[in-house]
C-alpha atoms as a PDB file:
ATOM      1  CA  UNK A   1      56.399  -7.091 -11.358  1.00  0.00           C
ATOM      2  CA  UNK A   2      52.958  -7.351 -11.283  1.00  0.00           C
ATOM      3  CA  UNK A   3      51.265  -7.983  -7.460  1.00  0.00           C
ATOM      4  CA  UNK A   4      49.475 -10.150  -7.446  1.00  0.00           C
ATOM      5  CA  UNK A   5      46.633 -11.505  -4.772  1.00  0.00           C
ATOM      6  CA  UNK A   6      47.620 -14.693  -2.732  1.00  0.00           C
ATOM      7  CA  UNK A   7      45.856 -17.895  -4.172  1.00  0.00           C
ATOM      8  CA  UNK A   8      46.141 -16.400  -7.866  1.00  0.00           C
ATOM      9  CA  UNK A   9      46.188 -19.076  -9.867  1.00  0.00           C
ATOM     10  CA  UNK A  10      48.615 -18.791 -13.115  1.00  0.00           C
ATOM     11  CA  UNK A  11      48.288 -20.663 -16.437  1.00  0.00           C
ATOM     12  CA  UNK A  12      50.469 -20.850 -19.601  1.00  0.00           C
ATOM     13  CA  UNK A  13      48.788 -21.600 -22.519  1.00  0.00           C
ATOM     14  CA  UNK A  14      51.500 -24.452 -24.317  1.00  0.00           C
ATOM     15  CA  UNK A  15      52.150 -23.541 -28.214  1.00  0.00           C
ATOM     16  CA  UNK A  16      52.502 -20.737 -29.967  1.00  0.00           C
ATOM     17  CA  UNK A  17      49.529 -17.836 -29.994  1.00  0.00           C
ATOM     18  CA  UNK A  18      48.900 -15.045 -32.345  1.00  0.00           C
ATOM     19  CA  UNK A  19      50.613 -11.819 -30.449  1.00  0.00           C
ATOM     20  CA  UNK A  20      48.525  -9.604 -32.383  1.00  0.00           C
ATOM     21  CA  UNK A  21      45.449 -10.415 -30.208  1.00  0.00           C
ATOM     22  CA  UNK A  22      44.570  -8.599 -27.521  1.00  0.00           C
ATOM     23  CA  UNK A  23      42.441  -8.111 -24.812  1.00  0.00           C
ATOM     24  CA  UNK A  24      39.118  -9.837 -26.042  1.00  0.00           C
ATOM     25  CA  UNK A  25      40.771 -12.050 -28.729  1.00  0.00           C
ATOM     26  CA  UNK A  26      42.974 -14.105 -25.879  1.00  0.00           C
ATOM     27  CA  UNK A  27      39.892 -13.362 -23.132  1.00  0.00           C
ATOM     28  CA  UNK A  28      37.952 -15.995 -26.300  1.00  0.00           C
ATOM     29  CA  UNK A  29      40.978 -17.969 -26.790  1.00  0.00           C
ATOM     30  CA  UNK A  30      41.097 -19.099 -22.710  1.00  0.00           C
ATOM     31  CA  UNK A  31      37.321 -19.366 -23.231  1.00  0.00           C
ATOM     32  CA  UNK A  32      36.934 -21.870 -26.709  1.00  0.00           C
ATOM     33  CA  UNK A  33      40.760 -23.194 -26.172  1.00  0.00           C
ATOM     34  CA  UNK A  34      41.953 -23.699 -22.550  1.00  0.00           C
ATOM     35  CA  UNK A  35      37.729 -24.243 -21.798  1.00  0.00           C
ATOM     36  CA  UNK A  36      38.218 -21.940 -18.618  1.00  0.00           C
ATOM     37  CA  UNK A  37      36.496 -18.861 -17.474  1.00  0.00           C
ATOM     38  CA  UNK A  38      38.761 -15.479 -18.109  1.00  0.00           C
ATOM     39  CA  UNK A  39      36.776 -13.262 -15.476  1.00  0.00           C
ATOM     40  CA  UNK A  40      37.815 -16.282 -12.598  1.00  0.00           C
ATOM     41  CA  UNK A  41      40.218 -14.729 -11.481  1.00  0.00           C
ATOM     42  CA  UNK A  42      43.090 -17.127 -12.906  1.00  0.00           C
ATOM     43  CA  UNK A  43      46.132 -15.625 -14.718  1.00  0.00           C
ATOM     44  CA  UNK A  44      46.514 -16.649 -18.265  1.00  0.00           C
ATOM     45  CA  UNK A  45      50.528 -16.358 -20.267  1.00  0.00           C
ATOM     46  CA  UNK A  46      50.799 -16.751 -24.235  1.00  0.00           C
ATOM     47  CA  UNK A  47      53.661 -16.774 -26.284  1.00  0.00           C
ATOM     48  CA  UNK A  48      54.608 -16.113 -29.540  1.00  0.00           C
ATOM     49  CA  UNK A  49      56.180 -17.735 -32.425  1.00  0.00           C
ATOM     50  CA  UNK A  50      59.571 -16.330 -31.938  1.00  0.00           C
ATOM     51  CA  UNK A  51      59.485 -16.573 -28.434  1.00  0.00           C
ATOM     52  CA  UNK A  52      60.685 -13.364 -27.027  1.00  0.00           C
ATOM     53  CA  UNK A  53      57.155 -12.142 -26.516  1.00  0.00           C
ATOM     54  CA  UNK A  54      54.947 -13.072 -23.352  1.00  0.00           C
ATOM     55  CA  UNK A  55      51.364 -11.576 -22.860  1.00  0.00           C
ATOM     56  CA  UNK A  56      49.565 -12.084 -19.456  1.00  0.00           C
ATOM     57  CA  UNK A  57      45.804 -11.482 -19.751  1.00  0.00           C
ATOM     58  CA  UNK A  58      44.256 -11.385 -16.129  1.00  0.00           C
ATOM     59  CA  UNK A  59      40.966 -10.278 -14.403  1.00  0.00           C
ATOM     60  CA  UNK A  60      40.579  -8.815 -10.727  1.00  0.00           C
ATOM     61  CA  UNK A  61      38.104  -7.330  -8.863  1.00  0.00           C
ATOM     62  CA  UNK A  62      37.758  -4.146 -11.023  1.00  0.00           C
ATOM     63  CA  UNK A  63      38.297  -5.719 -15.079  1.00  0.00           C
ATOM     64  CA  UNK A  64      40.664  -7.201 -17.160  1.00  0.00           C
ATOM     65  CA  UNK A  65      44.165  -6.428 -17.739  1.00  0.00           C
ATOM     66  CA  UNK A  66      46.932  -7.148 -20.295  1.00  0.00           C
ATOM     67  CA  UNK A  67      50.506  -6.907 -19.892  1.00  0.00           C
ATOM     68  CA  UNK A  68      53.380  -7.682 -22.441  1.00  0.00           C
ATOM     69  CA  UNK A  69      56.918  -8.571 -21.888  1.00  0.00           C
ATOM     70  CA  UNK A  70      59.812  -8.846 -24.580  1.00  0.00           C
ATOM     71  CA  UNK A  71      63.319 -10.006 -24.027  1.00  0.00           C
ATOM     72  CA  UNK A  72      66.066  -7.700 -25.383  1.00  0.00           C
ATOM     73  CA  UNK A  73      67.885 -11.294 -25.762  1.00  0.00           C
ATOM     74  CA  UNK A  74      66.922 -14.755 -25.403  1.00  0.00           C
ATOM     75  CA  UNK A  75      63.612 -16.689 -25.442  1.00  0.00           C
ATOM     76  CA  UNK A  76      60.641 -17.647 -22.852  1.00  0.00           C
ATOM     77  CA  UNK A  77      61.444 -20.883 -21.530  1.00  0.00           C
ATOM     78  CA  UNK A  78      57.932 -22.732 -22.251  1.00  0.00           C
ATOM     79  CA  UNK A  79      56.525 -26.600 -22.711  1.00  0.00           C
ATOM     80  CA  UNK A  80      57.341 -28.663 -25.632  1.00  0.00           C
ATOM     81  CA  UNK A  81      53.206 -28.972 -25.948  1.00  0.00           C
ATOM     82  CA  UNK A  82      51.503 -27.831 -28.797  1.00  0.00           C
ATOM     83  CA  UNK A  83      47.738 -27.105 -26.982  1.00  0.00           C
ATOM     84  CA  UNK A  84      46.684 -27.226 -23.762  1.00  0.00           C
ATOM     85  CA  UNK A  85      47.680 -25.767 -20.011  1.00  0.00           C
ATOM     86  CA  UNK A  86      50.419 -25.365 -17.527  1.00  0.00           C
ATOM     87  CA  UNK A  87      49.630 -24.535 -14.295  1.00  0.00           C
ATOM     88  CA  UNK A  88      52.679 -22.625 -12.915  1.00  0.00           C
ATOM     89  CA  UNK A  89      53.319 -21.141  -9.380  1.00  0.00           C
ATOM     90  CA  UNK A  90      53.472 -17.357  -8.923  1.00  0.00           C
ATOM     91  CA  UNK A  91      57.716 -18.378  -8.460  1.00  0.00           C
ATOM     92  CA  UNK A  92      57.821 -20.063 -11.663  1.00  0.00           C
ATOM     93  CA  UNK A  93      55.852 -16.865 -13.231  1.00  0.00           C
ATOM     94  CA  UNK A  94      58.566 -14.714 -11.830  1.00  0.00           C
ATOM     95  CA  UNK A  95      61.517 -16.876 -13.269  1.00  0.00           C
ATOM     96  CA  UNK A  96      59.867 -17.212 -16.483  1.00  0.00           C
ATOM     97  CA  UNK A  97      59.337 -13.670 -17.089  1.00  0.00           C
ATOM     98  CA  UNK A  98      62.875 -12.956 -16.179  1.00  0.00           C
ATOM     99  CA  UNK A  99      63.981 -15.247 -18.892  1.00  0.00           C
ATOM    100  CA  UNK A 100      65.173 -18.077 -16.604  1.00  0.00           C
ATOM    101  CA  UNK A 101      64.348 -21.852 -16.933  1.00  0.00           C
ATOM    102  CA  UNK A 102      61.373 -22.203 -14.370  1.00  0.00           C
ATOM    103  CA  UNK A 103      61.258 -26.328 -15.271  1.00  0.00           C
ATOM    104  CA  UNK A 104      63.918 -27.384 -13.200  1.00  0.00           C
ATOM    105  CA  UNK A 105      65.448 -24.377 -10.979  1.00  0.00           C
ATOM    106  CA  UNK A 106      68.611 -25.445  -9.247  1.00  0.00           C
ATOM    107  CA  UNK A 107      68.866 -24.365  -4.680  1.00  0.00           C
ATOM    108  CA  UNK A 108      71.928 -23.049  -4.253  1.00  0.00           C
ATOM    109  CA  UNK A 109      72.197 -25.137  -1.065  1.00  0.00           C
ATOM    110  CA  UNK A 110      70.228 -27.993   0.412  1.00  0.00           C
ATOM    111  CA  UNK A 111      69.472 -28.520   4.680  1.00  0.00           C
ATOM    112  CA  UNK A 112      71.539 -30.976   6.337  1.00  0.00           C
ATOM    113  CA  UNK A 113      69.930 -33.295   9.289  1.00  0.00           C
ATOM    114  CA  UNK A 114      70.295 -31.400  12.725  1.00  0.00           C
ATOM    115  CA  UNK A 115      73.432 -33.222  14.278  1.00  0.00           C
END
């Protein structure tokens, strides 16, 4: 997993994008699409068509890196939107990329009132 600064903000671009961009072709896409800056900082997901493909394009102190993720089985759980953003938590980032549904994760146990 990828470690990642506290107060990293992560984004997932909604719809489908072209996996056979790269570096500077999603670095324009956040740019002209999402209307964000790609050097901020932030942490930026795509997803393919067939949805067993994730990219995460994301800039630190030093430049810009890309990292790509494909499920052996399964699809990326990701938003029934067609444009636009999701801003996710760095916990939801971590269920999504291990091909769980981030949207509505389920405790295992809930606190009871002190008695």
């Amino acid at each position: 997993m990828i470690s990642m600064p506290t107060g990293v903000r992560v984004w997932l671009a909604a719809g489908a994008t072209d996996m056979r961009r790269g570096m500077g072709g999603l670095a324009l896409q956040v740019q002209q699409a999402l209307e964000r800056d790609p050097h901020a900082g932030d942490l930026y997901v795509f997803r393919g068509r067939r949805g067993d493909l994730v990219k995460l394009l994301w800039h630190d102190d030093t430049g810009m890196s890309l990292y790509a993720k494909r499920l052996e089985h399964g699809r990326f759980v990701w938003p029934q939107a067609k444009d636009g953003v999701v801003s996710l938590t760095p916990a939801m980032l971590s269920m999504l990329l291990e091909g769980i549904d981030w949207r509505a994760p389920q405790r295992t146990w809930r606190p009871e009132m002190a008695g």
